[in-house]
N, C-alpha and C. Protein backbone atom coordinates (compact mmCIF):
# COMPACT_ATOMS: atom_id res chain seq x y z
N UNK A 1 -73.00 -71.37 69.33
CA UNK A 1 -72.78 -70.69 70.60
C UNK A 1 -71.29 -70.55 70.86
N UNK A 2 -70.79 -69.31 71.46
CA UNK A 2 -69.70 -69.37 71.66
C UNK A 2 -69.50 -68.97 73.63
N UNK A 3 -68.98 -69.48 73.94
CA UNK A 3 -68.10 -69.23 75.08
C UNK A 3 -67.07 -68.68 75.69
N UNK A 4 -67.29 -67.14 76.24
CA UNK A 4 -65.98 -66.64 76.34
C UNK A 4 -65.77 -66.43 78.52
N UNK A 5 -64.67 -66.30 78.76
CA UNK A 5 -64.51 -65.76 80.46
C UNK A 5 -64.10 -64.79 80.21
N UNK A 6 -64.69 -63.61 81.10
CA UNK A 6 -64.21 -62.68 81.25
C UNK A 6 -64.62 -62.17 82.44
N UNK A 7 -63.46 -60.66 82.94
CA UNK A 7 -63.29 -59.95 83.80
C UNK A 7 -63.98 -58.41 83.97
N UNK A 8 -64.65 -58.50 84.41
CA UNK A 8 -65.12 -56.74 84.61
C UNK A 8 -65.00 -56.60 85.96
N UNK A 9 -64.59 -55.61 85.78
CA UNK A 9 -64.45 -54.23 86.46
C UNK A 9 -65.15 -52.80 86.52
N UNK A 10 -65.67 -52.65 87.77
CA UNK A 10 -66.85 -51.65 87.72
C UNK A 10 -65.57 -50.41 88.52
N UNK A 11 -66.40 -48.94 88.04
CA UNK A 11 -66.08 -47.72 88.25
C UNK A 11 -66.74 -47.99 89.68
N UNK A 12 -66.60 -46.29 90.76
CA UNK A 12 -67.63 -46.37 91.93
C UNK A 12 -69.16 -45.37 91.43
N UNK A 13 -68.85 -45.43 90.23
CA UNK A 13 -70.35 -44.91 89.18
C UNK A 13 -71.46 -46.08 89.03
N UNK A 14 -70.53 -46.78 88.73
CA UNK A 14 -71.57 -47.89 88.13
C UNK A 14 -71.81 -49.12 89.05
N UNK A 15 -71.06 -49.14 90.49
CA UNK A 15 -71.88 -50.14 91.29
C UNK A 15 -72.93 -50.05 92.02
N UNK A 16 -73.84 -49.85 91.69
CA UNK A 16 -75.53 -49.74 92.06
C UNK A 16 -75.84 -49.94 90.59
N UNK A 17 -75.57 -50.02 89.56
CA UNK A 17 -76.09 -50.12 88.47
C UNK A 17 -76.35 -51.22 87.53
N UNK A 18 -77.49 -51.95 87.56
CA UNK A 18 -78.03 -53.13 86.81
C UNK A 18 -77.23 -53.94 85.60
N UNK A 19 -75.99 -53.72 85.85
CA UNK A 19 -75.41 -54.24 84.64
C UNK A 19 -75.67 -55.45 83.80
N UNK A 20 -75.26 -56.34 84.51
CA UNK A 20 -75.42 -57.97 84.37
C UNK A 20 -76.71 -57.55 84.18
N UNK A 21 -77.59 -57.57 84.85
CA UNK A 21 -78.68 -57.47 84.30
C UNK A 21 -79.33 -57.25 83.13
N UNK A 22 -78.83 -56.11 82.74
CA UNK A 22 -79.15 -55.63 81.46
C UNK A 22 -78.31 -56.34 80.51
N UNK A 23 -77.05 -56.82 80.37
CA UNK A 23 -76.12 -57.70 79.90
C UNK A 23 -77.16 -58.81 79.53
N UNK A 24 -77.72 -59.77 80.20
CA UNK A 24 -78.72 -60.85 80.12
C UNK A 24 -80.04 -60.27 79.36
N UNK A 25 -80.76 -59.34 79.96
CA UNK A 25 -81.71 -59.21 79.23
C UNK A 25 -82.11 -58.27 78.09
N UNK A 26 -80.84 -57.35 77.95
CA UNK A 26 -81.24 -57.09 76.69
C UNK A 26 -80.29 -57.39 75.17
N UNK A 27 -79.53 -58.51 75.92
CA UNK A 27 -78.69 -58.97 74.84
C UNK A 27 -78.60 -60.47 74.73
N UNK A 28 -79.64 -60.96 75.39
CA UNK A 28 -79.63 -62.42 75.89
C UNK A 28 -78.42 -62.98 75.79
N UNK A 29 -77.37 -62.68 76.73
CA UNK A 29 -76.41 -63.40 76.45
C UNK A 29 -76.80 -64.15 78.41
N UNK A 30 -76.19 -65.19 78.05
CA UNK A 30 -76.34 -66.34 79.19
C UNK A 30 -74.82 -65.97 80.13
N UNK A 31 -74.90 -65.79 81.42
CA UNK A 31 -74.22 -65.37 82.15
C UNK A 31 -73.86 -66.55 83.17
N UNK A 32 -72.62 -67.08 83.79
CA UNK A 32 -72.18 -67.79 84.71
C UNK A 32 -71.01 -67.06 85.52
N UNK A 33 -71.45 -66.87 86.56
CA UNK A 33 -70.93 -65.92 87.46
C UNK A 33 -69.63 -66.39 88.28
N UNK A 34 -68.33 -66.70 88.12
CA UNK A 34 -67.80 -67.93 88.44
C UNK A 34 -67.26 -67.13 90.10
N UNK A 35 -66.66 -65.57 89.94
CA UNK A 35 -65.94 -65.12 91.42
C UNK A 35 -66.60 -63.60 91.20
N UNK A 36 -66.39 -62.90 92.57
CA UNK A 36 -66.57 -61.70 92.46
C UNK A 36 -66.33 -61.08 93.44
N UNK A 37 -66.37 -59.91 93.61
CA UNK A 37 -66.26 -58.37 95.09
C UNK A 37 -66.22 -57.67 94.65
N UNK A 38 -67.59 -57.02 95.37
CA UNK A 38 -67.98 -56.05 95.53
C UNK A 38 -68.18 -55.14 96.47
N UNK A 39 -67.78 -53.87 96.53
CA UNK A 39 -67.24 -52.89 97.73
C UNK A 39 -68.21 -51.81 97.25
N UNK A 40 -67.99 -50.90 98.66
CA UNK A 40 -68.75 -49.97 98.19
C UNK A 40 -67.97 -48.98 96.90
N UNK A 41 -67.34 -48.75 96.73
CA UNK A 41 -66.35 -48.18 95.83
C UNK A 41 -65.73 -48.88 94.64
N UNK A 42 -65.81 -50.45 94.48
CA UNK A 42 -65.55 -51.00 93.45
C UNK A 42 -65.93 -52.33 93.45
N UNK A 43 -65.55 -52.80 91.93
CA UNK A 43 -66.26 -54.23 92.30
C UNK A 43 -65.77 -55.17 91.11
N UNK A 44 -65.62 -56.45 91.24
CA UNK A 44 -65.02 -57.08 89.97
C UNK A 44 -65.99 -58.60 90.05
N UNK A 45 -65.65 -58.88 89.00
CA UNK A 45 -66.45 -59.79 88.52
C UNK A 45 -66.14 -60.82 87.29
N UNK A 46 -66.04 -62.11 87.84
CA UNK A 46 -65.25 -63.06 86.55
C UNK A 46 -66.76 -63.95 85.99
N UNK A 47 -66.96 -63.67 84.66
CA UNK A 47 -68.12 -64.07 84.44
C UNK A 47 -67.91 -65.37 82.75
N UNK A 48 -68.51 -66.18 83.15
CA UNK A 48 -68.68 -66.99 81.52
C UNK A 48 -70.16 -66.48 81.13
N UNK A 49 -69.65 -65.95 79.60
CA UNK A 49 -70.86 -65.54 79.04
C UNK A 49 -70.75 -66.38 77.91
N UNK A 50 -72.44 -66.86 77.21
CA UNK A 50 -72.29 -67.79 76.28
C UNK A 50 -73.47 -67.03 75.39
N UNK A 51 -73.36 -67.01 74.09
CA UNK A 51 -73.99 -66.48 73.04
C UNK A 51 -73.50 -66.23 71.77
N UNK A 52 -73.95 -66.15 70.54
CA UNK A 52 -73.20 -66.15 69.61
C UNK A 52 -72.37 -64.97 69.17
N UNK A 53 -71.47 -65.61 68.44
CA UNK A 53 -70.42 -64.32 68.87
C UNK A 53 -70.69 -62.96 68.38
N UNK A 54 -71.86 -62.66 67.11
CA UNK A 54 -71.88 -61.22 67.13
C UNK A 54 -72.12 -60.69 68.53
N UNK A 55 -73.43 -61.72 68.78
CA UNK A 55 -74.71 -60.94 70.30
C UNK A 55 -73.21 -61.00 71.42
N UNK A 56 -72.38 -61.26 71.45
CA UNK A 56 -71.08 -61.02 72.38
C UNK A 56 -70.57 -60.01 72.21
N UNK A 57 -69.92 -59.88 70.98
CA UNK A 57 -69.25 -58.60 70.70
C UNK A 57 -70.36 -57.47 70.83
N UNK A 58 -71.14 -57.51 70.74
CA UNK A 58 -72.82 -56.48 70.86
C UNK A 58 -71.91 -56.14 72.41
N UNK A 59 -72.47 -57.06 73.16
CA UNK A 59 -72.38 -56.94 74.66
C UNK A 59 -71.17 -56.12 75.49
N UNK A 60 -70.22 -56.70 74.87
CA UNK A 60 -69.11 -56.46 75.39
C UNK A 60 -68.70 -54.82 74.86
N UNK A 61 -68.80 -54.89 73.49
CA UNK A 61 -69.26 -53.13 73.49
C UNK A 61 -70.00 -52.35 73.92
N UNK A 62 -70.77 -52.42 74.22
CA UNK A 62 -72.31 -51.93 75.13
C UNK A 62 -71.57 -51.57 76.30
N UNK A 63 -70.89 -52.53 77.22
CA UNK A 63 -70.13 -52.84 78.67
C UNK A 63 -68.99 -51.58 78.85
N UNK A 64 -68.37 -51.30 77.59
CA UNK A 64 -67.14 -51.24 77.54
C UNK A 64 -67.75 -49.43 77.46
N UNK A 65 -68.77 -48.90 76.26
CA UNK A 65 -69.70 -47.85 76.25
C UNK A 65 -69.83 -47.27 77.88
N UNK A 66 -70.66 -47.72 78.79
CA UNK A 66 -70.71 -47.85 79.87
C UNK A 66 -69.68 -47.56 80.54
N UNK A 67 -68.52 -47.88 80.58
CA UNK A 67 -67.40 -47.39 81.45
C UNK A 67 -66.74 -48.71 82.16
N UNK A 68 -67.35 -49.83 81.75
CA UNK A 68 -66.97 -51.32 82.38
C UNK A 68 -65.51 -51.55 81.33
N UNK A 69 -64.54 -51.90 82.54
CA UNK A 69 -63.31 -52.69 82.17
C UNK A 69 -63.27 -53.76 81.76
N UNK A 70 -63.20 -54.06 80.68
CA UNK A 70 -63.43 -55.97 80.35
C UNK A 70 -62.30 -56.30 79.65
N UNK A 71 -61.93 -57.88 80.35
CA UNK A 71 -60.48 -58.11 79.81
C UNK A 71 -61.14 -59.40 79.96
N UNK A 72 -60.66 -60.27 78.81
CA UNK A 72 -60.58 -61.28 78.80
C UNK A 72 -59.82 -62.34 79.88
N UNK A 73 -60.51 -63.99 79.83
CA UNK A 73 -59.56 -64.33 80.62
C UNK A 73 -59.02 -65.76 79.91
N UNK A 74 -58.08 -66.22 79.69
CA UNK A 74 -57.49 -67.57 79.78
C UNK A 74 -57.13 -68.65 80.33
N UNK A 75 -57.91 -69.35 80.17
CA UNK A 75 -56.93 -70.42 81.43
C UNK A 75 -56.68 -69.80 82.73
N UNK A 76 -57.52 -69.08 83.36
CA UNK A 76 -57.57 -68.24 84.48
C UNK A 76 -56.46 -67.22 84.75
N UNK A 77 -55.82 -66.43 83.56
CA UNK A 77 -55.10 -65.65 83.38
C UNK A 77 -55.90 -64.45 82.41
N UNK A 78 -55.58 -63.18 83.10
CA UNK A 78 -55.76 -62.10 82.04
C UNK A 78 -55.32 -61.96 81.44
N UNK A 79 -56.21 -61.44 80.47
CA UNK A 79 -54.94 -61.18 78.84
C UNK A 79 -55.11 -59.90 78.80
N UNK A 80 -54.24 -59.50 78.65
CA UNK A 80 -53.43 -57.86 78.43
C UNK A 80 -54.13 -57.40 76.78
């Protein structure tokens, strides 16, 4: 299992849209939701996802397909 934090960032397209959701269930990756806001117009989200690292990289491409901003995080710093 691997463990990564990360940051998404939703368009004002995609907040009504099941993400996480679909993130969990069709990629079983395990989700821990640590901060977030959500507006009507945008929305962010700091999430620990745990799964092995292909089914991650799966995910995070899938996310990224979608129009989701995902940046890693460090030690509670973004990485560029």
């Amino acid at each position: 299992m691997t463990r990564m934090r990360l940051r998404l960032t939703f368009p004002p397209s995609l907040i009504q849209e099941p993400i996480l959701y679909r993130l969990v269930k069709d990629f079983d990756i395990v989700i821990n939701i640590r901060r977030a806001d959500v507006k009507a117009d945008y929305g962010w989200v700091v999430l620990e996802v745990d799964a092995d690292e292909a089914t991650l990289q799966r995910g995070v491409a899938w996310l990224k397909e979608r129009g989701v901003q995902v940046d890693p995080i460090e030690r509670d710093v973004i990485v560029p």
